[in-house]
N, C-alpha and C. Protein backbone atom coordinates (compact mmCIF):
# COMPACT_ATOMS: atom_id res chain seq x y z
N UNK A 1 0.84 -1.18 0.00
CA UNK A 1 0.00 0.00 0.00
C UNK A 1 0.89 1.25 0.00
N UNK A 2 0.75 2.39 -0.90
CA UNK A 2 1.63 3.74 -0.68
C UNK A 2 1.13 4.37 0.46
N UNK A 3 1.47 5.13 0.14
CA UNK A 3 1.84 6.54 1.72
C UNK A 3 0.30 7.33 1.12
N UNK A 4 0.38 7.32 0.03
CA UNK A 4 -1.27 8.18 -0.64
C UNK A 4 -2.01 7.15 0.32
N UNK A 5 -1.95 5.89 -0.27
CA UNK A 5 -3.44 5.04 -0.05
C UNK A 5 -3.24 4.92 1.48
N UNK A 6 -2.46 5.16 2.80
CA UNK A 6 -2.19 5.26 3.95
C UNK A 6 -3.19 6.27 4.32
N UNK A 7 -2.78 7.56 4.35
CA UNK A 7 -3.09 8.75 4.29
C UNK A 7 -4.28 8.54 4.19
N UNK A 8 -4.92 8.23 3.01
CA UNK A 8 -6.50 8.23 2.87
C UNK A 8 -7.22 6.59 3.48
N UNK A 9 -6.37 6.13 3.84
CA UNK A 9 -6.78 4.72 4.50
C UNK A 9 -7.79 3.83 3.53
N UNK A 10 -7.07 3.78 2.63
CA UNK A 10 -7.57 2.99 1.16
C UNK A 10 -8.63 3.36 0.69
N UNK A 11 -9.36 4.59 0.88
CA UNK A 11 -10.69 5.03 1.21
C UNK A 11 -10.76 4.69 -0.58
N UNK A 12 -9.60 5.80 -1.05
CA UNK A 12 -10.60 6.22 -3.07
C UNK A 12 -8.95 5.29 -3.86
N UNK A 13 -8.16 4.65 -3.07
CA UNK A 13 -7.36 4.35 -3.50
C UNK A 13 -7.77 2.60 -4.93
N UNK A 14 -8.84 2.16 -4.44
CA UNK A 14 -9.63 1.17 -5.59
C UNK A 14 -10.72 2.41 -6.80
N UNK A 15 -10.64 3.38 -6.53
CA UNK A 15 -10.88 4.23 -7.73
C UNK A 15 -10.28 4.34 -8.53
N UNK A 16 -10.20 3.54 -9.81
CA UNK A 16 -9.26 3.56 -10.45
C UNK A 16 -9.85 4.40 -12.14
N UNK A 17 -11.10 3.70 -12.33
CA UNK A 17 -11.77 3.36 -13.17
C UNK A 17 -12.25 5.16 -13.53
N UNK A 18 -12.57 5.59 -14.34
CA UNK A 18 -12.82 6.98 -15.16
C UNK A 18 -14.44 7.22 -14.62
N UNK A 19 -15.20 5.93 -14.64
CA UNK A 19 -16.59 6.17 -14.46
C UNK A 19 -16.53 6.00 -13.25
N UNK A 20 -15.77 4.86 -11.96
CA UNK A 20 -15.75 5.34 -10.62
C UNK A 20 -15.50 6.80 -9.93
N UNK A 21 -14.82 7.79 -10.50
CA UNK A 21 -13.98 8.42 -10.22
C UNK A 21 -15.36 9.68 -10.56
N UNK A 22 -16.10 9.21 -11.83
CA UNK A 22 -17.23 10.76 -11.97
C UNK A 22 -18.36 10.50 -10.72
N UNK A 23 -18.47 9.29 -10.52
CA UNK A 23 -19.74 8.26 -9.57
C UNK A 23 -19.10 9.26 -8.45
N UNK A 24 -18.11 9.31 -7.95
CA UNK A 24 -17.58 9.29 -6.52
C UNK A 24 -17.32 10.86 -6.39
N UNK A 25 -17.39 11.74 -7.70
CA UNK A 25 -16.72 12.77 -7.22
C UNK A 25 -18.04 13.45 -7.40
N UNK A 26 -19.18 13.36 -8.48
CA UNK A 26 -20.75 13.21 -8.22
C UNK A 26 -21.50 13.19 -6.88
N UNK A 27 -21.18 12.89 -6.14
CA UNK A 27 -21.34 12.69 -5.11
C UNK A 27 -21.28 13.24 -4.08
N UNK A 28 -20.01 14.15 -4.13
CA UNK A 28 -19.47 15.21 -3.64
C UNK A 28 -18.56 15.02 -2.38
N UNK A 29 -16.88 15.39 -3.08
CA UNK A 29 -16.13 14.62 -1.76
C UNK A 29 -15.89 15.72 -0.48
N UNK A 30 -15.78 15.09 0.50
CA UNK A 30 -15.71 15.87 2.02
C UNK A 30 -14.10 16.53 1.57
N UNK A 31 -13.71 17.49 2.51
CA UNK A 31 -13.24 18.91 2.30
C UNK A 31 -11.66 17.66 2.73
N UNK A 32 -11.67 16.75 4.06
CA UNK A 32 -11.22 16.21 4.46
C UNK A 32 -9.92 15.19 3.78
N UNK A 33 -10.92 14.97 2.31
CA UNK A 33 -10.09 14.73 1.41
C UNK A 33 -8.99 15.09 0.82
N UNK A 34 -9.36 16.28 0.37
CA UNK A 34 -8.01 17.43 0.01
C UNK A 34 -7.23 17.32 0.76
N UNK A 35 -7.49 17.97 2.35
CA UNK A 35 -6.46 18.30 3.07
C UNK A 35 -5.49 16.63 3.35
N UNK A 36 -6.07 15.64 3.84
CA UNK A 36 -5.18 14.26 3.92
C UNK A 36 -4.29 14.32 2.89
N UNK A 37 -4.97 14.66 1.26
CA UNK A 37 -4.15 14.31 0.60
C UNK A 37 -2.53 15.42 -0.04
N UNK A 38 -3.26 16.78 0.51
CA UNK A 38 -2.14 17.70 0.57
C UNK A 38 -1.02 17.19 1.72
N UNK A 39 -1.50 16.57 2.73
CA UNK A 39 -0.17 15.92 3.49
C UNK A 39 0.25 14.74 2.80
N UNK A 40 -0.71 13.55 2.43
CA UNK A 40 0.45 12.81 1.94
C UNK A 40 1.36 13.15 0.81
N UNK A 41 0.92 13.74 -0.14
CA UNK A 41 2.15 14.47 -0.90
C UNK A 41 2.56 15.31 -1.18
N UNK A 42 2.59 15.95 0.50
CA UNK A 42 3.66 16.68 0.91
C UNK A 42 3.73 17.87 -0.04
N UNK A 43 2.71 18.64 -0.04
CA UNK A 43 2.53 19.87 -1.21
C UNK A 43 1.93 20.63 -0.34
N UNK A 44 1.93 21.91 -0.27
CA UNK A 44 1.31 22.67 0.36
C UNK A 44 -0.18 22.97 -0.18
N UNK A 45 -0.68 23.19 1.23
CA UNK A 45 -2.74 22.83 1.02
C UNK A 45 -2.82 24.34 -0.09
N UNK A 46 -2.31 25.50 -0.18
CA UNK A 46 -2.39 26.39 -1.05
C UNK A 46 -1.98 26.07 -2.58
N UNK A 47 -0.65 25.36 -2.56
CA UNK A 47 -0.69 25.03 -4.07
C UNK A 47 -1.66 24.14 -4.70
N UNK A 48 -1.93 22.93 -3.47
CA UNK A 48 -2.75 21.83 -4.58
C UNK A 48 -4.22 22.64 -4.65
N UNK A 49 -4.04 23.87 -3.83
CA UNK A 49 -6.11 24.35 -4.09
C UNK A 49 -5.57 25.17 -5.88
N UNK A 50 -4.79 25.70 -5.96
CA UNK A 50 -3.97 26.47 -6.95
C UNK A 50 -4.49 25.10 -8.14
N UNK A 51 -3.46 24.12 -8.04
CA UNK A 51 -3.81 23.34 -9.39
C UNK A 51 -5.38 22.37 -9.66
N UNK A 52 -6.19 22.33 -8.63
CA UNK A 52 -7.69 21.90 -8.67
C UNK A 52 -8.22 23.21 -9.05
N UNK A 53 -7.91 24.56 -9.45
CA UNK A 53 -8.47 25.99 -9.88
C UNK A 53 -8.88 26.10 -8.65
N UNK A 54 -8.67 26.38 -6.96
CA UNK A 54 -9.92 26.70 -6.24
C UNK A 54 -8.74 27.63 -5.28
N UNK A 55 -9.04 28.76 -5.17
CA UNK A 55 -7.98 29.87 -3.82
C UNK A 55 -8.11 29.20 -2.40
N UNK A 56 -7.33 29.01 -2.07
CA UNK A 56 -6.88 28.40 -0.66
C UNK A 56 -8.09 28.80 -0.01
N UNK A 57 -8.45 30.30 -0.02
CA UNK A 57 -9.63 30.59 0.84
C UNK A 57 -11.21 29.98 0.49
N UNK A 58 -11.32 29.49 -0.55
CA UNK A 58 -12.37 28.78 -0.67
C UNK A 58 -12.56 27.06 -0.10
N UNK A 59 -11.41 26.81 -0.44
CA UNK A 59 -11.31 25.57 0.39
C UNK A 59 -11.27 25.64 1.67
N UNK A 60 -10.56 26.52 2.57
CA UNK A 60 -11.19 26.32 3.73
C UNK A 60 -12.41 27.52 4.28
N UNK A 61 -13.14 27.63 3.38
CA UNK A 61 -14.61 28.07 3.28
C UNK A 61 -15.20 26.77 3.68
N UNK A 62 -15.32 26.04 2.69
CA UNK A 62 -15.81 24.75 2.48
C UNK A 62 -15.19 23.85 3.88
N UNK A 63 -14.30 23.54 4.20
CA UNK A 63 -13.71 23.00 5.57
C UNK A 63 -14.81 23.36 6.58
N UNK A 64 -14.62 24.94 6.32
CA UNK A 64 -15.31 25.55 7.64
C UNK A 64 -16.80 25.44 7.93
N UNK A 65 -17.38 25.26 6.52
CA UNK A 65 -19.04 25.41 6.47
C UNK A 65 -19.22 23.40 6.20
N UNK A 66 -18.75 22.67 6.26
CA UNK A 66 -18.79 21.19 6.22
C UNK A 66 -19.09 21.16 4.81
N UNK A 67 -19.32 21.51 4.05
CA UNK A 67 -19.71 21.73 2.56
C UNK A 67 -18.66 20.63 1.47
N UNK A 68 -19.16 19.71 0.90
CA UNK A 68 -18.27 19.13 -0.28
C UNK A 68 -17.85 20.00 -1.17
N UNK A 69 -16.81 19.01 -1.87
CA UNK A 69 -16.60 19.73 -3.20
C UNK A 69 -17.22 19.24 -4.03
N UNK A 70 -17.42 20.27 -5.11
CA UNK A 70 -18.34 20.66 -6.29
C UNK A 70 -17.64 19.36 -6.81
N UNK A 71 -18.65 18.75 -7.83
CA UNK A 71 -17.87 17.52 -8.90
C UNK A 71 -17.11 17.82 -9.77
N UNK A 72 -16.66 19.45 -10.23
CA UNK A 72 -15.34 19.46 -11.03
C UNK A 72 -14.20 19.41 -10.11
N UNK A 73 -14.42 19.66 -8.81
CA UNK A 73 -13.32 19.31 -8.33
C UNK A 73 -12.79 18.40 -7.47
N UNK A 74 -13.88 17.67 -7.49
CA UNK A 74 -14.22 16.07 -7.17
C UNK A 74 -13.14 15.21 -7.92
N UNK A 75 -13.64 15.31 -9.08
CA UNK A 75 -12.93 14.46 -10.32
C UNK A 75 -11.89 15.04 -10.05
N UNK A 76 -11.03 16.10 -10.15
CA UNK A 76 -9.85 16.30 -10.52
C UNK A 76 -8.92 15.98 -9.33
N UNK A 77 -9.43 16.31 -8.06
CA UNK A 77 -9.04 15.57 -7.20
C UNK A 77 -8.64 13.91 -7.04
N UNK A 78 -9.62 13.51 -7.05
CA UNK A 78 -9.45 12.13 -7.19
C UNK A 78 -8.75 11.44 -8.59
N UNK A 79 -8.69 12.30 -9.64
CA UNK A 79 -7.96 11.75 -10.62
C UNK A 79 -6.35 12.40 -10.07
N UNK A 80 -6.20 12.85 -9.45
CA UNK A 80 -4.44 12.93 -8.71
C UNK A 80 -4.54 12.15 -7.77
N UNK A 81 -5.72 11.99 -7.34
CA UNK A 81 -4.84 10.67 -6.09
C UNK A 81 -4.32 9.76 -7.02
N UNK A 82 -5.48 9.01 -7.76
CA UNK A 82 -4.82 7.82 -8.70
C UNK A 82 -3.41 8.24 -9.23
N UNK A 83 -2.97 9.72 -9.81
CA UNK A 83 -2.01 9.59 -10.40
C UNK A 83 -0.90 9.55 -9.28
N UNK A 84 -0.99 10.45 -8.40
CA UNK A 84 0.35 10.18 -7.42
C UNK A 84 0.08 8.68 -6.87
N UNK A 85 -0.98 7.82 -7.02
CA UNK A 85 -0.40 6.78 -6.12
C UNK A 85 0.31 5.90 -7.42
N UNK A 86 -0.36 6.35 -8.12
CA UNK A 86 0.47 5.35 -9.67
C UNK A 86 2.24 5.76 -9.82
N UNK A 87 2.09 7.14 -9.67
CA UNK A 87 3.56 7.68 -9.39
C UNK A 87 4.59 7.41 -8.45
N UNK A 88 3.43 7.08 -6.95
CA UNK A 88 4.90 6.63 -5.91
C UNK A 88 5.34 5.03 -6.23
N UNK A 89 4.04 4.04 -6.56
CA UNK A 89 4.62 2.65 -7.36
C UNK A 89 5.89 2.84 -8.09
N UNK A 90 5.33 3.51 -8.88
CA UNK A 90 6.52 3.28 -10.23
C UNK A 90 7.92 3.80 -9.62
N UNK A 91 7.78 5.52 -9.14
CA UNK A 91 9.14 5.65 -8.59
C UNK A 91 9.59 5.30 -7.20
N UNK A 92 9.19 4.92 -6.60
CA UNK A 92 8.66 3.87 -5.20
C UNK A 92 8.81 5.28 -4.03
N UNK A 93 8.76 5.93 -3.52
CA UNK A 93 8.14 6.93 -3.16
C UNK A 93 7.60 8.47 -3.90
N UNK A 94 7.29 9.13 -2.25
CA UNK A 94 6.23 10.25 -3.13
C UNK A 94 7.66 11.35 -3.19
N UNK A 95 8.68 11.36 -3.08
CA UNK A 95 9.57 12.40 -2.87
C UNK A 95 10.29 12.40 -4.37
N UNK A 96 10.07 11.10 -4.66
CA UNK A 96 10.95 10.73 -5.93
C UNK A 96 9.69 11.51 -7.34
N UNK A 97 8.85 10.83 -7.07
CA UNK A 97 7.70 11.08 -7.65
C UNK A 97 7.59 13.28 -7.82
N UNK A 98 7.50 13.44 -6.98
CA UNK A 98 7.83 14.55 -6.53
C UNK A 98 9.33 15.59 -7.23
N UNK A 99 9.90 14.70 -7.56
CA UNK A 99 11.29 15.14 -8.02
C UNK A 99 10.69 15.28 -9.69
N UNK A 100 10.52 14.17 -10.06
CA UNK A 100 10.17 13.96 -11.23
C UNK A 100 9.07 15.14 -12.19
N UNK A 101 8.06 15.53 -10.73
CA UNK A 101 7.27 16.23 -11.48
C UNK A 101 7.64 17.68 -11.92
N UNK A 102 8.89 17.92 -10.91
CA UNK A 102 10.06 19.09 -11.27
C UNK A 102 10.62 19.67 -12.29
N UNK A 103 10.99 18.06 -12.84
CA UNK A 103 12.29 17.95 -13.68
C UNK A 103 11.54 18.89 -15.40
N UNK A 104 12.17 19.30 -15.97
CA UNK A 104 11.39 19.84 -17.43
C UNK A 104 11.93 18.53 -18.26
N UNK A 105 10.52 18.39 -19.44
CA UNK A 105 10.63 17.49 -20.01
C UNK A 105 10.74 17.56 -21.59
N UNK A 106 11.02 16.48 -22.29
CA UNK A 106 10.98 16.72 -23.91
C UNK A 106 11.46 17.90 -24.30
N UNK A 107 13.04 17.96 -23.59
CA UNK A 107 13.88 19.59 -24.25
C UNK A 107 12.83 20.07 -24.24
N UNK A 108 12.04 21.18 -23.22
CA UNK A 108 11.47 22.02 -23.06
C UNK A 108 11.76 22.95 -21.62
N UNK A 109 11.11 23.69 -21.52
CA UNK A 109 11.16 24.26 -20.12
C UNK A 109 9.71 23.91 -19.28
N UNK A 110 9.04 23.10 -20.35
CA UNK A 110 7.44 22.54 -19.31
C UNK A 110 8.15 21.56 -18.45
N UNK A 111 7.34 21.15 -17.51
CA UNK A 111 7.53 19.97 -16.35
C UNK A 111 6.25 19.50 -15.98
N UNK A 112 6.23 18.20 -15.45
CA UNK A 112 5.00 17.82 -15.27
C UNK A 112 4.09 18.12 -14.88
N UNK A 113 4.64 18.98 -13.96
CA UNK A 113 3.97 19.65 -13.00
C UNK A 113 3.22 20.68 -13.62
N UNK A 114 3.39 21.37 -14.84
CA UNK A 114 2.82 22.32 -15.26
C UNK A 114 1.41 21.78 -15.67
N UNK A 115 1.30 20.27 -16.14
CA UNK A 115 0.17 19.79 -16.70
C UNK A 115 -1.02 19.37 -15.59
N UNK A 116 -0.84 19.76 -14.47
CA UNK A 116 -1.91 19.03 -13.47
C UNK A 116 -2.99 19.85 -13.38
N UNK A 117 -3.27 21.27 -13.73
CA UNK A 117 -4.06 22.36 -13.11
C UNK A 117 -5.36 21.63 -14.23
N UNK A 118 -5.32 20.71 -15.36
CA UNK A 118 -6.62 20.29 -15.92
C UNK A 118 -6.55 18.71 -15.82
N UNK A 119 -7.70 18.71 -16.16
CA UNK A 119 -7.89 16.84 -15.88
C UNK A 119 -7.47 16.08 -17.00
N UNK A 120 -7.17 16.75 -17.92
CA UNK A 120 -7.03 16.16 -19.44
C UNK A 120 -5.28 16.28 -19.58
N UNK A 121 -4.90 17.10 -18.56
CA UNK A 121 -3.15 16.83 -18.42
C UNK A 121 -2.92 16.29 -17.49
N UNK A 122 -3.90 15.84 -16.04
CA UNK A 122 -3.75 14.47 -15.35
C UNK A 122 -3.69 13.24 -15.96
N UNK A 123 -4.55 13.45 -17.13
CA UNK A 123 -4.99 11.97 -17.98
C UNK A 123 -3.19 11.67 -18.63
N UNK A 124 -3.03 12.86 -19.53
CA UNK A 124 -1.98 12.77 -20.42
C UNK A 124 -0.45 12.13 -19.44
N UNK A 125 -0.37 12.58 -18.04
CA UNK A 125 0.88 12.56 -17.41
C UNK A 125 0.79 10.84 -16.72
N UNK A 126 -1.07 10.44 -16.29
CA UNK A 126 -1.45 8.82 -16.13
C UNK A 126 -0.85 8.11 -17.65
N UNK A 127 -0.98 8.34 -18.47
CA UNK A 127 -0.31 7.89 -19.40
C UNK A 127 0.98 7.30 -19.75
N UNK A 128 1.42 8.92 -19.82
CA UNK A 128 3.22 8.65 -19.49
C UNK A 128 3.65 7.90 -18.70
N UNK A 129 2.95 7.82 -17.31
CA UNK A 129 3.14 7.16 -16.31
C UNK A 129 3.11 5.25 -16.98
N UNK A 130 2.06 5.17 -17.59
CA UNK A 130 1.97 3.65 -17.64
C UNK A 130 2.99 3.42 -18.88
N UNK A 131 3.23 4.07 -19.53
CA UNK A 131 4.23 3.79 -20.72
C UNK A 131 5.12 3.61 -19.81
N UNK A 132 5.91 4.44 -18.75
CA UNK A 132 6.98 4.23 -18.18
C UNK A 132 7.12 2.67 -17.25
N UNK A 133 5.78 2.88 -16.68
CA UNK A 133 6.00 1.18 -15.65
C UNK A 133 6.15 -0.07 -16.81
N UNK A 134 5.63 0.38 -18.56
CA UNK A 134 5.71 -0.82 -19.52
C UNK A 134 7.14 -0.94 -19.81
N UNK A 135 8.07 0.13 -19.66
CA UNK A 135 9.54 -0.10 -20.08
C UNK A 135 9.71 1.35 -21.42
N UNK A 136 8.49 1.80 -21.80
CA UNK A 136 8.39 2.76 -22.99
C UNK A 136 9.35 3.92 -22.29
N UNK A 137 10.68 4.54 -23.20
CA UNK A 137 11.31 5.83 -22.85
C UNK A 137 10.20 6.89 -22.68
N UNK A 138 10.01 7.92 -22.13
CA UNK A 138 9.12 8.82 -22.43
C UNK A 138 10.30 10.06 -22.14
């Protein structure tokens, strides 16, 4: 089990699936979520509200008033848990993982990290990710 699926105590860590992930974030996830998962990887609760689009102060709006999150940021949430826990597998922790999302890629000055603020560059970086655990250079 990673340090993600710890953290959240395996709660969304069997969310793997695209249609689990709209079901669950539909639903509307507790505020509680975020914050666990801004500690397990070790990001500050202001940046990861930064790349889900939401100002630190709205999230703990929402903390404060018990209020879920909306399902766009349901999904996008929960589509980074899957990817950092897919990320600490492959690079076997979240620090490494973490390094990686640093690094700039494809002779450019982008980094992975630049692609997380939409769900469609979570998808693209889950990708890379599985090309890499297949042996594919990326």
């Amino acid at each position: 089990m990673t340090a993600v699926s710890n953290q959240l105590k395996g709660k969304f860590s069997s969310i793997t699936s695209n249609f689990a992930i709209v079901i669950s974030a539909r639903k509307g996830l507790p505020t509680k979520v975020f914050y666990d998962f801004a500690e397990a990887i070790k990001m500050p609760e202001k940046n990861l509200a930064s790349i889900i689009n939401l100002s630190s102060r709205t999230i703990s709006n929402y903390k404060e008033s018990q209020k879920k999150l909306e399902p766009i940021y349901g999904e996008h949430l929960l589509k980074l848990i899957a990817l950092f826990e897919k990320g600490e597998q492959i690079f076997g922790s979240i620090d490494e993982f973490n390094y990686w999302l640093q690094k700039p890629f494809w002779n450019s000055a982008e980094k992975p990290l630049d692609w997380l603020t939409t769900i469609g560059g979570v998808d693209f970086l889950n990708e890379e990710l599985e090309k890499m655990a297949q042996g594919y250079p990326v």
